[in-house]
PDB file of N, CA and C in Angstrom:
ATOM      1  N   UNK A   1     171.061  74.163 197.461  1.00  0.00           N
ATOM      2  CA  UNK A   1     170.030  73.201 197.837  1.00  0.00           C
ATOM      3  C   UNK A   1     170.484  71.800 197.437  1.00  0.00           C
ATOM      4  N   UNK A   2     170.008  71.107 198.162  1.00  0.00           N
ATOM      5  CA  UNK A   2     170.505  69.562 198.177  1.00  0.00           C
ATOM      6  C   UNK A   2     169.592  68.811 197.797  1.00  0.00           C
ATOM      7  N   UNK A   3     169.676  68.029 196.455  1.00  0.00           N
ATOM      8  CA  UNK A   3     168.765  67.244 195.706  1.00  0.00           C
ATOM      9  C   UNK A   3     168.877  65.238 195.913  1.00  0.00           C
ATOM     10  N   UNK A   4     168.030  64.928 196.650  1.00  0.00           N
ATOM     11  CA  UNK A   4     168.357  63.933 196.996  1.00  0.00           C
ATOM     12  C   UNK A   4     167.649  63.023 195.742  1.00  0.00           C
ATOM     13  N   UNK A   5     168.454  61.829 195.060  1.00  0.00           N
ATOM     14  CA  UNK A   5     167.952  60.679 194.313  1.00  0.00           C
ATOM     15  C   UNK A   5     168.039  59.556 194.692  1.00  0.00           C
ATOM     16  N   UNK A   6     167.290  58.624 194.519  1.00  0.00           N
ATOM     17  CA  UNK A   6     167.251  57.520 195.747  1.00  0.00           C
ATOM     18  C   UNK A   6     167.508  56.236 194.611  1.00  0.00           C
ATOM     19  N   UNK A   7     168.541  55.458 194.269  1.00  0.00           N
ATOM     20  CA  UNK A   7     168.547  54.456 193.405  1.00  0.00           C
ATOM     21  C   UNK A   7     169.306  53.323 193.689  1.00  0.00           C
ATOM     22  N   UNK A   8     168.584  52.041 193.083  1.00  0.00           N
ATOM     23  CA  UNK A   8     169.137  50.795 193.304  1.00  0.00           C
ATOM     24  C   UNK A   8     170.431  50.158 192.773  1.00  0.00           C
ATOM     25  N   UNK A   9     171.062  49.622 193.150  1.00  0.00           N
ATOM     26  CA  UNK A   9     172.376  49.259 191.847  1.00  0.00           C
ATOM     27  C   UNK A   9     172.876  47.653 192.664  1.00  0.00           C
ATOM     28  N   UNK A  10     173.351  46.757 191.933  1.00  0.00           N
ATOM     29  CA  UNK A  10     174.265  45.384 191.685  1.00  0.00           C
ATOM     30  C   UNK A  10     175.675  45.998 191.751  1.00  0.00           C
ATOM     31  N   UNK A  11     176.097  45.202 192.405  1.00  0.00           N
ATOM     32  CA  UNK A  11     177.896  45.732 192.201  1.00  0.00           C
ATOM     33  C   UNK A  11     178.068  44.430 191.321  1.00  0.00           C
ATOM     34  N   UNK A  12     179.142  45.281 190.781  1.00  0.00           N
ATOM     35  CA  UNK A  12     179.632  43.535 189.253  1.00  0.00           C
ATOM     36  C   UNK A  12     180.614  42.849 190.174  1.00  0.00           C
ATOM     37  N   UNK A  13     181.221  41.713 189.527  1.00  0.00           N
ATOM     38  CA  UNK A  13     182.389  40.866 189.732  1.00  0.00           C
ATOM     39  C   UNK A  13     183.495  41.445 189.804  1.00  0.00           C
ATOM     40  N   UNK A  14     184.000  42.692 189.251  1.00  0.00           N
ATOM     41  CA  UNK A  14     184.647  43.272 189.426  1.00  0.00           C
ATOM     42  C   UNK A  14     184.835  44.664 190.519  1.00  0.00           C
ATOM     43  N   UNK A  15     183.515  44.570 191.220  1.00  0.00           N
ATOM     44  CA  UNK A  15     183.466  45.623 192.416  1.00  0.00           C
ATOM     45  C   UNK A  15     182.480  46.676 191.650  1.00  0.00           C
ATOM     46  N   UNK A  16     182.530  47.039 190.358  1.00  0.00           N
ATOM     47  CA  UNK A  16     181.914  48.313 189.616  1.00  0.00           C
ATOM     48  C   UNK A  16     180.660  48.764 190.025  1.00  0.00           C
ATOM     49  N   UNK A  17     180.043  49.366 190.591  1.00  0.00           N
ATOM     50  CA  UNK A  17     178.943  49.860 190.384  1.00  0.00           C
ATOM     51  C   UNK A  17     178.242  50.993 189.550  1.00  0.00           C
ATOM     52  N   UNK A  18     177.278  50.975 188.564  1.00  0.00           N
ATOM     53  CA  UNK A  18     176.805  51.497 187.790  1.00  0.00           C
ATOM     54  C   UNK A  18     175.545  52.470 187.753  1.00  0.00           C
ATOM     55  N   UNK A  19     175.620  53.552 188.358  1.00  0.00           N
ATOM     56  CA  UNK A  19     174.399  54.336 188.105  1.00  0.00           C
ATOM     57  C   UNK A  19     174.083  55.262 187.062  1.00  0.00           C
ATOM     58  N   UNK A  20     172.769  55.476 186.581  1.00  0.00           N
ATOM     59  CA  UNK A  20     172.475  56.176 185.560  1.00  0.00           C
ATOM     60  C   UNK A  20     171.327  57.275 186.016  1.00  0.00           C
ATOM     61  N   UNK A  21     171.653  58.538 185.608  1.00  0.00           N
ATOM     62  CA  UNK A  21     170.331  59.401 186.321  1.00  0.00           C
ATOM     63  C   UNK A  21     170.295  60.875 185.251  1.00  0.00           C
ATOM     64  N   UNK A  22     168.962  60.327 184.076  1.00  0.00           N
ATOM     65  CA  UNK A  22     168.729  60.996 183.155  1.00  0.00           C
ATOM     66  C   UNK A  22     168.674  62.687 183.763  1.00  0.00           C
ATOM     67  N   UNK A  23     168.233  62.752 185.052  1.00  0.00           N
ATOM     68  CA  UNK A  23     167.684  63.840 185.271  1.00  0.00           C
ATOM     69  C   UNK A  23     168.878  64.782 185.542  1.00  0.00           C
ATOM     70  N   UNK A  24     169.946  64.123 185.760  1.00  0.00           N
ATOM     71  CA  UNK A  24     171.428  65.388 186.021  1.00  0.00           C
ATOM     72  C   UNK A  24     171.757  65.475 184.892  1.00  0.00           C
ATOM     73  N   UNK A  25     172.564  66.921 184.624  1.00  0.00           N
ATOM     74  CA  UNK A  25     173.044  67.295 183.695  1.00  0.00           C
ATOM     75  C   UNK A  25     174.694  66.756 183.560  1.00  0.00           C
ATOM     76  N   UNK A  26     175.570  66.638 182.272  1.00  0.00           N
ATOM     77  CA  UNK A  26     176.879  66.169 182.325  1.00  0.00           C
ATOM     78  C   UNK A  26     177.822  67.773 183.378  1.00  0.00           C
ATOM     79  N   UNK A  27     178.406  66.981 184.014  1.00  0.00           N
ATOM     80  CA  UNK A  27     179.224  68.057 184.757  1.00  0.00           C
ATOM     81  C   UNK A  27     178.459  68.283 186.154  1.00  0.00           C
ATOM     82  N   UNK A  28     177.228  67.636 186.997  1.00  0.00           N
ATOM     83  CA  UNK A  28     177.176  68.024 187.968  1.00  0.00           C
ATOM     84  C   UNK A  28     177.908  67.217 188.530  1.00  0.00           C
ATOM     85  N   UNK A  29     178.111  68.405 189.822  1.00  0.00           N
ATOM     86  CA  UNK A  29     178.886  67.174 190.934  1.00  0.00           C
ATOM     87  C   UNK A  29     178.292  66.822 191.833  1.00  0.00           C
ATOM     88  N   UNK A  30     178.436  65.618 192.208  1.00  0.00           N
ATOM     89  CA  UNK A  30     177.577  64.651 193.100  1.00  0.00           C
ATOM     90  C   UNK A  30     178.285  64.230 194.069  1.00  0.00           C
ATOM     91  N   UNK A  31     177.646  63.748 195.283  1.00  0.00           N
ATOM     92  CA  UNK A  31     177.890  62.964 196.463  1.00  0.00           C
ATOM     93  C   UNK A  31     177.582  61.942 196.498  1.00  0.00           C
ATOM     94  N   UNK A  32     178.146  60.764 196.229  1.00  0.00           N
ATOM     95  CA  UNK A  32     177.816  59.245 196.717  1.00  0.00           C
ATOM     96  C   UNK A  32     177.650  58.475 197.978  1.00  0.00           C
ATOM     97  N   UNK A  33     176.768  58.188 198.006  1.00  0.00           N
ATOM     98  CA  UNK A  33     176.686  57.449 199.653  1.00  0.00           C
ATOM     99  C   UNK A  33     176.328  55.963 199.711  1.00  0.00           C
ATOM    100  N   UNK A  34     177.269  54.502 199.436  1.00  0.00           N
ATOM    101  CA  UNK A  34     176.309  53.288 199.582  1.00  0.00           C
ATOM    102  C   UNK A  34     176.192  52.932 200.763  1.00  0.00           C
ATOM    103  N   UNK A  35     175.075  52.799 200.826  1.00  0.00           N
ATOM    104  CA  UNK A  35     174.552  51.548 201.695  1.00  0.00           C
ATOM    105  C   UNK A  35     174.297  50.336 201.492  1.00  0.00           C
ATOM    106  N   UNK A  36     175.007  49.825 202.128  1.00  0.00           N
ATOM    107  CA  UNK A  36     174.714  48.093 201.791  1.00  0.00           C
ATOM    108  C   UNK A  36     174.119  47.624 202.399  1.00  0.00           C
ATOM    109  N   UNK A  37     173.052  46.664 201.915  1.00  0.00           N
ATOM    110  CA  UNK A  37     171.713  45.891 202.365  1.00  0.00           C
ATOM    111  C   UNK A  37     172.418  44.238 202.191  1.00  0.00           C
ATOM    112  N   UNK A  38     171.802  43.541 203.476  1.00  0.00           N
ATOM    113  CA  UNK A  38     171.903  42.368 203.462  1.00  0.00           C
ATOM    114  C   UNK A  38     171.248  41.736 204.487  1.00  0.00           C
ATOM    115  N   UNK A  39     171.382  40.684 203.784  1.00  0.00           N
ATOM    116  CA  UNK A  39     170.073  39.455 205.157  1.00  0.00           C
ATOM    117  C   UNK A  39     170.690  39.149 205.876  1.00  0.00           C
ATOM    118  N   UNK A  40     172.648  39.234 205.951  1.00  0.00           N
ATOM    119  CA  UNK A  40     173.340  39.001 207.008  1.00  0.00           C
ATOM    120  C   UNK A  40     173.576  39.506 208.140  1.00  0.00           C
ATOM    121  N   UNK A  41     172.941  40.898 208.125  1.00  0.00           N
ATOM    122  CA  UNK A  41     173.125  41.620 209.326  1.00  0.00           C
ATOM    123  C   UNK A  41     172.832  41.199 210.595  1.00  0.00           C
ATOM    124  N   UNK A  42     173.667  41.317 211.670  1.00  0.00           N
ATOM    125  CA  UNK A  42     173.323  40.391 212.858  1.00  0.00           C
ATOM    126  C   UNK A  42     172.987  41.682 213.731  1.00  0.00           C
ATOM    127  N   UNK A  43     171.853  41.351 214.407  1.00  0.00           N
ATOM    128  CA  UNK A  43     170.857  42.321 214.916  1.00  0.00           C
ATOM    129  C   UNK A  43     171.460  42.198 215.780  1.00  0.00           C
ATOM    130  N   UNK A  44     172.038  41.721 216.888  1.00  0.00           N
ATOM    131  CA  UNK A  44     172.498  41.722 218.160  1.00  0.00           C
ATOM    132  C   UNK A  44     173.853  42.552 218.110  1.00  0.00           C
ATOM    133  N   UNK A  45     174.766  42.341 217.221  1.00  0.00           N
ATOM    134  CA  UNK A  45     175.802  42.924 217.009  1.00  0.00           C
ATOM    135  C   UNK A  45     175.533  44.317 216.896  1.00  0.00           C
ATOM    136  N   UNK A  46     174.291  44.869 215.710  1.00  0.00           N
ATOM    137  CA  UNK A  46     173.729  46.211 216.229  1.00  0.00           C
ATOM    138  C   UNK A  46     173.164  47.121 217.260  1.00  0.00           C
ATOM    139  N   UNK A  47     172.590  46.011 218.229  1.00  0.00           N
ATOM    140  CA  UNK A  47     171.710  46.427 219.249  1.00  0.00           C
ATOM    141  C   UNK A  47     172.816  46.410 220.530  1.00  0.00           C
ATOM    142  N   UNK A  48     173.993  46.132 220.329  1.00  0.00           N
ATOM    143  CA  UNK A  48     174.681  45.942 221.590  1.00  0.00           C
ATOM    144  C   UNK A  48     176.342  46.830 221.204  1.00  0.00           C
ATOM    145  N   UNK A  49     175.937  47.833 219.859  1.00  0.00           N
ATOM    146  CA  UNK A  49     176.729  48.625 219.301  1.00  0.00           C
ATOM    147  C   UNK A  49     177.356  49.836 220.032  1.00  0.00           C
ATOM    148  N   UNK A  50     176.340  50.131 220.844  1.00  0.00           N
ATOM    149  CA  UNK A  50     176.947  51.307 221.981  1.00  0.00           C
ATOM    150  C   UNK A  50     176.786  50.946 222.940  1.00  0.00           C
ATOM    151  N   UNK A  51     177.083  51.900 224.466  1.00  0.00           N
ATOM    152  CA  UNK A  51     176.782  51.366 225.574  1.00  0.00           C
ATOM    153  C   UNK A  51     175.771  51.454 226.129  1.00  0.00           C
ATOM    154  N   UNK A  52     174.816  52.882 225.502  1.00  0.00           N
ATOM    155  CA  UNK A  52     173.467  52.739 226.345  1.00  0.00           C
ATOM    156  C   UNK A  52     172.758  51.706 225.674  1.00  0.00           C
ATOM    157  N   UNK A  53     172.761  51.112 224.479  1.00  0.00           N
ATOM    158  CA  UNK A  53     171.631  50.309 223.450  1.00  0.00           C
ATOM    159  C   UNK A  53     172.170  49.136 224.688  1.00  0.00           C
ATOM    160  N   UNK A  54     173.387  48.601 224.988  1.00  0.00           N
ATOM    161  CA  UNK A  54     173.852  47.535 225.373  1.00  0.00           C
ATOM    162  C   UNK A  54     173.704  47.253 226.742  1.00  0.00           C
ATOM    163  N   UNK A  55     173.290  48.255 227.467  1.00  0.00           N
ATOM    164  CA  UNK A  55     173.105  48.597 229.038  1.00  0.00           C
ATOM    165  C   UNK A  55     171.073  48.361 229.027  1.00  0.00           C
ATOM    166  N   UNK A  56     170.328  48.829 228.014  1.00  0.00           N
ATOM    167  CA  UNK A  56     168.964  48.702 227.699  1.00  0.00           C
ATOM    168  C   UNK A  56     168.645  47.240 227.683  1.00  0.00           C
ATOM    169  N   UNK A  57     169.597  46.752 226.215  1.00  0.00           N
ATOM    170  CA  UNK A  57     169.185  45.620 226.359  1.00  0.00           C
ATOM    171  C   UNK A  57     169.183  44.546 227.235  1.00  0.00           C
ATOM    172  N   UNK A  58     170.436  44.225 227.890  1.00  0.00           N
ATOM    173  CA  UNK A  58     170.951  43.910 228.869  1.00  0.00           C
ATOM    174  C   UNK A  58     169.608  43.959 229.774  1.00  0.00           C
ATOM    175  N   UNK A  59     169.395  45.272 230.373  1.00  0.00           N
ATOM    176  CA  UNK A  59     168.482  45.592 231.561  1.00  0.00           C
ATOM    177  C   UNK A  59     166.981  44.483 230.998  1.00  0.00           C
ATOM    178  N   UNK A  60     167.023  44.887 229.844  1.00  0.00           N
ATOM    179  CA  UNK A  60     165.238  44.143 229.798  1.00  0.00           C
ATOM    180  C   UNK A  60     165.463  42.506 229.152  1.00  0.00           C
ATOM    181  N   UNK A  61     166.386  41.773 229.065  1.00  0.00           N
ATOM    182  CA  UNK A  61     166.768  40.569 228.790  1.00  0.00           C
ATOM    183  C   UNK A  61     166.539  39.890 230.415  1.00  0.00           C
ATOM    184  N   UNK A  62     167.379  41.055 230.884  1.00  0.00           N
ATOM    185  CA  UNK A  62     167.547  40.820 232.919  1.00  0.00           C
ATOM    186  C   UNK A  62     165.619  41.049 233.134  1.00  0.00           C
ATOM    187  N   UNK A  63     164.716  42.308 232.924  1.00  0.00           N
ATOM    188  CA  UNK A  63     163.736  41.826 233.571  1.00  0.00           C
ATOM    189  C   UNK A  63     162.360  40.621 233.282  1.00  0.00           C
ATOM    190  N   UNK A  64     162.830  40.429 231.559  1.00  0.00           N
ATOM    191  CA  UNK A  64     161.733  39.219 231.163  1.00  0.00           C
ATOM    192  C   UNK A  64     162.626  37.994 231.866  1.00  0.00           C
ATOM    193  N   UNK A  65     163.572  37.684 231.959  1.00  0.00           N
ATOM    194  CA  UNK A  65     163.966  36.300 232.933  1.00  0.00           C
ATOM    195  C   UNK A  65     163.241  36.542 234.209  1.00  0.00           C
ATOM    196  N   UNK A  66     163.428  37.638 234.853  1.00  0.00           N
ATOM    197  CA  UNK A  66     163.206  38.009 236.110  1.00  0.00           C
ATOM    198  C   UNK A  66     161.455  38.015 236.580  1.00  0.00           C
ATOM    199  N   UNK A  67     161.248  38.260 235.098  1.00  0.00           N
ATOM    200  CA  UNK A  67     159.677  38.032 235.077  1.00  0.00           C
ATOM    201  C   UNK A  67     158.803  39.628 235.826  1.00  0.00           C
ATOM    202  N   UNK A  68     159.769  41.020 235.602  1.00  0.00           N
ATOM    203  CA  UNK A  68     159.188  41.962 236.789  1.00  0.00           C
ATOM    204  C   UNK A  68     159.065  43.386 235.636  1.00  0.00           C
ATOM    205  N   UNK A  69     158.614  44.144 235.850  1.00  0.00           N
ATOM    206  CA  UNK A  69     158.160  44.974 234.848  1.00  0.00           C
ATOM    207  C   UNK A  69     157.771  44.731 233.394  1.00  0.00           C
ATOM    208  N   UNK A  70     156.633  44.177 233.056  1.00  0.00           N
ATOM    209  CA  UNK A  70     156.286  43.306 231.693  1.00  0.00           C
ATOM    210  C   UNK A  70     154.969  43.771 231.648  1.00  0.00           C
ATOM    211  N   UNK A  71     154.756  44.464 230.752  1.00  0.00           N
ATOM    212  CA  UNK A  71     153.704  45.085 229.865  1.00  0.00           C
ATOM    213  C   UNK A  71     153.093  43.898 229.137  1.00  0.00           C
ATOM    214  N   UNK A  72     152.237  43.777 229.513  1.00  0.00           N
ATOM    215  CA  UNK A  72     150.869  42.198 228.338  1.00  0.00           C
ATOM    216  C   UNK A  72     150.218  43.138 227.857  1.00  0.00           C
ATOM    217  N   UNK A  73     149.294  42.836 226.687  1.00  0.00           N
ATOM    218  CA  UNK A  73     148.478  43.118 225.901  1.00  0.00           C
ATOM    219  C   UNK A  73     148.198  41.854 225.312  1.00  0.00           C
ATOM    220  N   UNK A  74     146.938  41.822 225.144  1.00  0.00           N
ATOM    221  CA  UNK A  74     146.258  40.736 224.602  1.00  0.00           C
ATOM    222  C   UNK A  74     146.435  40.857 222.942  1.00  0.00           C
ATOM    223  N   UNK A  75     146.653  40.033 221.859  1.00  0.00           N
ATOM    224  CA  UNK A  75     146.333  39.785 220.371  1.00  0.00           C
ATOM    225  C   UNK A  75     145.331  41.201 220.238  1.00  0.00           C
ATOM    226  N   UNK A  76     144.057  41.179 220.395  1.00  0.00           N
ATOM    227  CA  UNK A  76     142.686  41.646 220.167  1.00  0.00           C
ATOM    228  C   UNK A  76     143.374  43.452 220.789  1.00  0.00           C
ATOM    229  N   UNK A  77     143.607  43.195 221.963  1.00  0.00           N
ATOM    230  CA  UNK A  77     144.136  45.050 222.521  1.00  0.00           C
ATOM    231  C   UNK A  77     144.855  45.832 221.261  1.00  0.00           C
ATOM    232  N   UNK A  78     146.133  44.723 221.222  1.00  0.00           N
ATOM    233  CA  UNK A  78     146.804  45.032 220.186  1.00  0.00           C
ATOM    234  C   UNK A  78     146.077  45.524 218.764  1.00  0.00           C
ATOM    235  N   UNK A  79     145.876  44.986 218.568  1.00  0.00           N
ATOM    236  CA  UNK A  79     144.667  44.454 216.879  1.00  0.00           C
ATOM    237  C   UNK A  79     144.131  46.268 217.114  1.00  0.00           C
ATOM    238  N   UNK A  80     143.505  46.296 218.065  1.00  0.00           N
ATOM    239  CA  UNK A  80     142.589  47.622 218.282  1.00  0.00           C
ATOM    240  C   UNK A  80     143.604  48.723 218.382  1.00  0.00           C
ATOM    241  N   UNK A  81     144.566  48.538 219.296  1.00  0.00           N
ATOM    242  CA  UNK A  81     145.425  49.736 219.180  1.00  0.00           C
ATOM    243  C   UNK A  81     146.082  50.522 218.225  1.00  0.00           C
ATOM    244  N   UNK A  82     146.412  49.218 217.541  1.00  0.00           N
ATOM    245  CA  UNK A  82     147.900  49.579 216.301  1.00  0.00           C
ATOM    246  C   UNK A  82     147.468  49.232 215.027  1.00  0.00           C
ATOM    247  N   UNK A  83     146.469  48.787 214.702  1.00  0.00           N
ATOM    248  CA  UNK A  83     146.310  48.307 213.558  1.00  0.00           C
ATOM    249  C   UNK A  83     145.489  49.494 212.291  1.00  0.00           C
ATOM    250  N   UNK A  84     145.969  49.099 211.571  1.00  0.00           N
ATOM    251  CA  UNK A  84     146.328  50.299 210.624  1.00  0.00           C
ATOM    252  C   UNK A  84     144.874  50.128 209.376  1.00  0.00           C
TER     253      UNK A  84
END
């Protein structure tokens, strides 16, 4: 069974990253996975990452210029629909 722990960490000046997790015992073995978070991520560079995301976007960039298949909803529709 696969025990997932979910924790935050700083990488140092020297690259190091440091985790601590009272709840494992010395000697388990673990899987590391980082993910790196940043405000730099350029959304377009993601959204145009494969070819169907890039063929989608493309298509609906093409129909709001075009002004032709466009779903409105009013503020208030919205408000009523989705709001939590």
């Amino acid at each position: 069974m696969i025990k997932a722990i979910k924790q935050k960490g700083i990488v140092n000046k020297d690259g190091k990253i440091e985790l601590q997790s009272p709840e494992l015992q010395e000697g388990t073995e673990v899987e590391v996975i980082i993910l790196v978070t940043s405000s730099d991520t350029d959304t377009t560079e993601y959204l145009l990452s494969t070819e169907a995301n890039k063929r989608e976007l493309l298509e609906a960039i093409d129909r709001v210029e075009k002004q032709e298949k466009l779903i409105t909803i009013t503020p208030e529709k919205w408000h009523e629909k989705y709001s939590i």
